[in-house]
N, C-alpha and C. Protein backbone atom coordinates (compact mmCIF):
# COMPACT_ATOMS: atom_id res chain seq x y z
N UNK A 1 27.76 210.12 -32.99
CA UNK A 1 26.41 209.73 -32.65
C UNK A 1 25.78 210.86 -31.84
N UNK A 2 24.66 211.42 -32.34
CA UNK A 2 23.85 212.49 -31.66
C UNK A 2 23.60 212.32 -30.44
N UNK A 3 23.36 212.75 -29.59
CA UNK A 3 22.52 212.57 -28.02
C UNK A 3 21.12 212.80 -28.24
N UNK A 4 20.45 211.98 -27.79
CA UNK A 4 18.93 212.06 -27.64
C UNK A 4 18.84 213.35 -26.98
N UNK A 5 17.95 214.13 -26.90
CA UNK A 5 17.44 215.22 -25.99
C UNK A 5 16.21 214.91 -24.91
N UNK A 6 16.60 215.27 -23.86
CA UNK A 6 15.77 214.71 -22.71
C UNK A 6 14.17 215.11 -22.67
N UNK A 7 13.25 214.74 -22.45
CA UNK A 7 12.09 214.82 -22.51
C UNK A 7 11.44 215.48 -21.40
N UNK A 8 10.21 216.11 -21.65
CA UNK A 8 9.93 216.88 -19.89
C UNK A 8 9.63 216.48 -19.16
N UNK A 9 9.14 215.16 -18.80
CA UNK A 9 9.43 214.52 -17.99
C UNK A 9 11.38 214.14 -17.11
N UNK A 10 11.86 213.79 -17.67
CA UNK A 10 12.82 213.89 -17.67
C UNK A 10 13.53 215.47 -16.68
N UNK A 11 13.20 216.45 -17.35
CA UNK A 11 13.73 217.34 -17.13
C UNK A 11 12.70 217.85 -16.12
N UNK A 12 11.50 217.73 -15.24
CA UNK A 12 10.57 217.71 -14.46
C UNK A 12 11.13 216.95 -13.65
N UNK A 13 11.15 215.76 -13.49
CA UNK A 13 11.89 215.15 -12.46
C UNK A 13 13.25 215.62 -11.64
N UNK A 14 14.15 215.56 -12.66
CA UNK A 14 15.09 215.98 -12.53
C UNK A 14 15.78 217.17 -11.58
N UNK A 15 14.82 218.02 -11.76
CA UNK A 15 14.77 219.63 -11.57
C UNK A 15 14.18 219.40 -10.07
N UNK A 16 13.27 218.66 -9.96
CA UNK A 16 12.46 218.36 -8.63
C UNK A 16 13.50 217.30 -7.70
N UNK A 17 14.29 216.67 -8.29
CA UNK A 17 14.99 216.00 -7.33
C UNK A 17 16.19 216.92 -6.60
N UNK A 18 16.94 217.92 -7.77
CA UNK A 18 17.67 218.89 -7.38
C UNK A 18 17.05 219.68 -6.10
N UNK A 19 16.24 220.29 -6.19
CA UNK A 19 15.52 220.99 -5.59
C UNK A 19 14.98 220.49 -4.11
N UNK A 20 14.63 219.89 -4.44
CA UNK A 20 14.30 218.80 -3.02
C UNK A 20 15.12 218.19 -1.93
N UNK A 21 15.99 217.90 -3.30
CA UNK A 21 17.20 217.00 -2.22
C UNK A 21 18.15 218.14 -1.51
N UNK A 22 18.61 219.28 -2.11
CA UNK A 22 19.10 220.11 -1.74
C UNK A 22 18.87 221.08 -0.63
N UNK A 23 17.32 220.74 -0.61
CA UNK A 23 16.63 221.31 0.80
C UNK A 23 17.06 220.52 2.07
N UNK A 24 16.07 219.45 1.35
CA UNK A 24 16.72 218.18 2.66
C UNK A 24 18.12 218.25 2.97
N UNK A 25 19.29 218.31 2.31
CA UNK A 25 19.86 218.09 3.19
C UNK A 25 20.77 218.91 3.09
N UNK A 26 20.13 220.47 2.93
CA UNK A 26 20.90 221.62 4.35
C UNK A 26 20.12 221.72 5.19
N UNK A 27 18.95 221.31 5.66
CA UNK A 27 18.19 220.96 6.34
C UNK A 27 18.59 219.85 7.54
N UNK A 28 18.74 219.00 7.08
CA UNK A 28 19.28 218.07 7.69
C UNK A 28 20.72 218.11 8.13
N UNK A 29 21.91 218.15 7.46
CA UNK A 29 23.04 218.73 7.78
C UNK A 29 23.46 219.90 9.18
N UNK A 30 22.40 220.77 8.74
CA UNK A 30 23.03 221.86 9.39
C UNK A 30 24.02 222.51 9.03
N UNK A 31 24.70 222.34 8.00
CA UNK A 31 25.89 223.41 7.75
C UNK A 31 25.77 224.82 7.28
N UNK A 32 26.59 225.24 7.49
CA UNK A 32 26.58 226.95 7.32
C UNK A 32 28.04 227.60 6.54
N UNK A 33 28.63 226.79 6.20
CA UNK A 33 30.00 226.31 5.54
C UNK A 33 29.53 226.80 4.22
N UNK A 34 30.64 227.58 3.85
CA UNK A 34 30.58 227.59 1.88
C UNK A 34 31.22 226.32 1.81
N UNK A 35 32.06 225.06 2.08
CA UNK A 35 32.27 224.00 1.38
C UNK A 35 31.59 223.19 1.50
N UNK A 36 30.48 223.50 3.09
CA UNK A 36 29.33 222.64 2.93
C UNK A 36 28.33 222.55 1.98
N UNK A 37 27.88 223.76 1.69
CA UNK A 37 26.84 224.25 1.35
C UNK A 37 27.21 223.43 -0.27
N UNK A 38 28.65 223.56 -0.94
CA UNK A 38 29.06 223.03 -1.83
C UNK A 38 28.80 221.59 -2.35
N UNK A 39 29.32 220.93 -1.22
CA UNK A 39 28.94 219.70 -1.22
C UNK A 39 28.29 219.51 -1.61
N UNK A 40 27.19 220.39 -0.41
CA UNK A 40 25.22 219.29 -0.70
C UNK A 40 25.10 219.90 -2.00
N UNK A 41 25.40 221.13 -2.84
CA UNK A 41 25.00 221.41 -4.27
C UNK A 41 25.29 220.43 -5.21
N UNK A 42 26.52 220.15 -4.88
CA UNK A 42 27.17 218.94 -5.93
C UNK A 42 26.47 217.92 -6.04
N UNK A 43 26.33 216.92 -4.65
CA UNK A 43 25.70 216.32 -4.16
C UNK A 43 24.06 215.75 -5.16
N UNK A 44 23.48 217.07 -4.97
CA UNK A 44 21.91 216.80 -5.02
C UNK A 44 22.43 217.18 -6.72
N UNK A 45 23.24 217.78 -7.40
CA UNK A 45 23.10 217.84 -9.05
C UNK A 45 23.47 216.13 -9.12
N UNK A 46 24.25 215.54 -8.74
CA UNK A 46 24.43 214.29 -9.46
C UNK A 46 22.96 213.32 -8.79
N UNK A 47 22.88 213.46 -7.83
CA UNK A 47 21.35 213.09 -7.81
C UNK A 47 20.34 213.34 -8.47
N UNK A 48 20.45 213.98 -9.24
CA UNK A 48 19.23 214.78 -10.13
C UNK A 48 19.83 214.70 -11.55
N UNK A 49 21.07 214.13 -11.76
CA UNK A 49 20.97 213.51 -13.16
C UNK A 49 20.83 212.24 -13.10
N UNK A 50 21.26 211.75 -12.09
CA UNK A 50 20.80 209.96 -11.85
C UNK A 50 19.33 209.73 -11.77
N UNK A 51 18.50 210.61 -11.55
CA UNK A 51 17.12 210.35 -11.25
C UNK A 51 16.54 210.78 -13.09
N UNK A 52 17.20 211.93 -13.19
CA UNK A 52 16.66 212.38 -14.67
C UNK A 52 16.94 211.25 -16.05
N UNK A 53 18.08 210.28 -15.47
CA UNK A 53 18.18 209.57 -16.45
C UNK A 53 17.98 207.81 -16.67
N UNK A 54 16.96 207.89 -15.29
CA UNK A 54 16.46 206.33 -15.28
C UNK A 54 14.83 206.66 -15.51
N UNK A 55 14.55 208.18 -14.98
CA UNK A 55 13.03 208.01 -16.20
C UNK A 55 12.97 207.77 -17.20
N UNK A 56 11.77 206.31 -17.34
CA UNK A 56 11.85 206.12 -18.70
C UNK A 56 11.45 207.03 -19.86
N UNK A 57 12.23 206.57 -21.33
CA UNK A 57 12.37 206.95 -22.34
C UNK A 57 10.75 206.83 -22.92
N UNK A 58 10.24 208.08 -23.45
CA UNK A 58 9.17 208.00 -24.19
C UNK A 58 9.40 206.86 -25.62
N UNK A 59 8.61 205.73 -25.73
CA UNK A 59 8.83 204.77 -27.24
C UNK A 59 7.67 205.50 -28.22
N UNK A 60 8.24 204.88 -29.09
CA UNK A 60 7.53 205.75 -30.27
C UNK A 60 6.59 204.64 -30.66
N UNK A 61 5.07 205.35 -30.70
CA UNK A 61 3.80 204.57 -30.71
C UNK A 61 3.98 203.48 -31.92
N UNK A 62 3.00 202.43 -31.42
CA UNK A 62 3.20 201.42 -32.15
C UNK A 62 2.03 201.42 -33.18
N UNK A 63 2.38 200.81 -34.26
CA UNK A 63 1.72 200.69 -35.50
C UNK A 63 1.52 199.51 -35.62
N UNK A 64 -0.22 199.19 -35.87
CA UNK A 64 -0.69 197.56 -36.22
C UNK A 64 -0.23 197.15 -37.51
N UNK A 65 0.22 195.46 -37.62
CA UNK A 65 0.47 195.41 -38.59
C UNK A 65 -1.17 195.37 -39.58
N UNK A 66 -0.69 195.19 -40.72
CA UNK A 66 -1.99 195.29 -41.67
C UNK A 66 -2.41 193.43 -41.42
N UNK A 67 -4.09 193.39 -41.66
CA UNK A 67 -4.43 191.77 -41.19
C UNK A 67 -4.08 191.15 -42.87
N UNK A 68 -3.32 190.34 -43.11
CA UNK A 68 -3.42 189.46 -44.38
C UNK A 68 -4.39 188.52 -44.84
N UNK A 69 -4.58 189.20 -46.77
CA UNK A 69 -5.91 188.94 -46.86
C UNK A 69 -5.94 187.64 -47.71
N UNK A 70 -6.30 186.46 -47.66
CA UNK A 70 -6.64 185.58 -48.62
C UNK A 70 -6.76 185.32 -49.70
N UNK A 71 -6.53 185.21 -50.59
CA UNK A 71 -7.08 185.19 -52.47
C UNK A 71 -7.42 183.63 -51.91
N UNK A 72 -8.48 183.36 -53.46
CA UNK A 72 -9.14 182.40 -54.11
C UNK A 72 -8.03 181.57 -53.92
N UNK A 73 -6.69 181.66 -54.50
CA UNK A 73 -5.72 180.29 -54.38
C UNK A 73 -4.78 180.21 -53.04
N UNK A 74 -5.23 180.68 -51.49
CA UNK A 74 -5.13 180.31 -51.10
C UNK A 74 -3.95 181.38 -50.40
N UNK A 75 -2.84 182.14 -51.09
CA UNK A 75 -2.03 182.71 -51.17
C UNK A 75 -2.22 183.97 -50.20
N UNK A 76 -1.62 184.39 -49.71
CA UNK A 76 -2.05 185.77 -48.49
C UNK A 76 -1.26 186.96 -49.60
N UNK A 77 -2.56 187.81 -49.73
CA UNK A 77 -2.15 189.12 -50.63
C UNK A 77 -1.70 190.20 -49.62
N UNK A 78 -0.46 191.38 -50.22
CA UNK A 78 0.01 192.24 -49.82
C UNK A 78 -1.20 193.64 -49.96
N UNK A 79 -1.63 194.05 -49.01
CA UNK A 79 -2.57 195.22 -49.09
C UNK A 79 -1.84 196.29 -49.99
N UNK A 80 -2.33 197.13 -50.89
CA UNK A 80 -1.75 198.11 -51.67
C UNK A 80 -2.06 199.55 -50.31
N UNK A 81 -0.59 199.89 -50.46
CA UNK A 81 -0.46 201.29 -49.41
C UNK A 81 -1.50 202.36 -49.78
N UNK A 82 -1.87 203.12 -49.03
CA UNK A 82 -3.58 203.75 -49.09
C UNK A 82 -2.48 205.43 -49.46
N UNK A 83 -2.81 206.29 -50.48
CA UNK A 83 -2.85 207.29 -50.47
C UNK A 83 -3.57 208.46 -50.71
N UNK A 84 -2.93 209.26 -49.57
CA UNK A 84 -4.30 210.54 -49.54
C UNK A 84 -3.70 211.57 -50.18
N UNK A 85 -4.98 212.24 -50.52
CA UNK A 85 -4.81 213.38 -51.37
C UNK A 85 -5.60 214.55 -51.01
N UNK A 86 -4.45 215.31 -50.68
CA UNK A 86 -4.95 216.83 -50.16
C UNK A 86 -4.91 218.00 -50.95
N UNK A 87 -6.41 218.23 -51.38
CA UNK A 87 -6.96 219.70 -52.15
C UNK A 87 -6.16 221.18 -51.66
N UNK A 88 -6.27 221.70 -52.52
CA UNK A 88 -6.37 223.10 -52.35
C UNK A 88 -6.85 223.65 -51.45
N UNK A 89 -6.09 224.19 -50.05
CA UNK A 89 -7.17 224.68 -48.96
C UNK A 89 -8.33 225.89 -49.81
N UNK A 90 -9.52 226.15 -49.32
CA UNK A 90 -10.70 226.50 -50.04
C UNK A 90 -10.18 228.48 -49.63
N UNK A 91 -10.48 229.52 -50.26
CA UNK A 91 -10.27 231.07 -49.92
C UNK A 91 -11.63 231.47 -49.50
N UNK A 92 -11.22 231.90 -48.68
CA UNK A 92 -12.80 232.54 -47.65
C UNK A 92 -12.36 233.86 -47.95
N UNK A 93 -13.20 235.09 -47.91
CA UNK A 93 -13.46 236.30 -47.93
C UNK A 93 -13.24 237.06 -46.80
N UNK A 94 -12.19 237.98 -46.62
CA UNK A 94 -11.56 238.23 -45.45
C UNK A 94 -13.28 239.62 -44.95
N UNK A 95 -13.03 238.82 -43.65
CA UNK A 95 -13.57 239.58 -42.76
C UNK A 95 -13.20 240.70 -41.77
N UNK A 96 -14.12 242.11 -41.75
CA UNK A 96 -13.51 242.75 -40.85
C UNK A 96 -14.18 243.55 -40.04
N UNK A 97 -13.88 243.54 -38.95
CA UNK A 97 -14.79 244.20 -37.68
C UNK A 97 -15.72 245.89 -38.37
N UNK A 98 -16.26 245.98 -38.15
CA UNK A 98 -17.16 247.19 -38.07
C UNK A 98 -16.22 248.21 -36.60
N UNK A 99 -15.91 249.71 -37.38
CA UNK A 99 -15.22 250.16 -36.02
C UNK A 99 -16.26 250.67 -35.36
N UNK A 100 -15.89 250.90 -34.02
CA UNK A 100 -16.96 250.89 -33.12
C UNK A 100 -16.28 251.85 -31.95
């Protein structure tokens, strides 16, 4: 099963919680420790995938159903699916600057 790929939101948040939280709290801490300093890195990444992954999921827009149409006997008719038809894009005459 594929993994969804995270959305920018997602990955906006995310990035901002890292970032943030990681301030705060060598900030707050006070440490000056490479295993401190470790910590709070560790720390603020799992914070920042926990935050990246309870923003919600973009849903994929919704489509009206079609309104059902009546016949004479009463019966609700199926609309026939609408298709379009796309021409030949049209050739324009290439244009070109005058040198100057």
């Amino acid at each position: 099963m594929a993994m969804p790929r995270p959305t920018v939101a997602q990955l906006a948040c995310g990035s901002c919680t890292v970032v943030l939280s990681t301030l705060a709290m060598l900030l707050l801490s006070g440490t000056s420790s490479g295993v401190g300093v470790a910590v709070v890195a560790v720390a603020a990444l799992a914070l920042g995938l926990l935050v990246a992954m309870t923003v919600p999921l973009a849903r994929p827009q919704h489509r009206p159903r079609p309104v059902p149409v009546r016949t004479a006997a009463g019966r609700t008719a199926r609309p026939a699916p609408v298709r379009a038809t796309v021409g030949a894009p049209a050739r324009e005459p290439v244009r070109q600057r005058a040198a100057s």
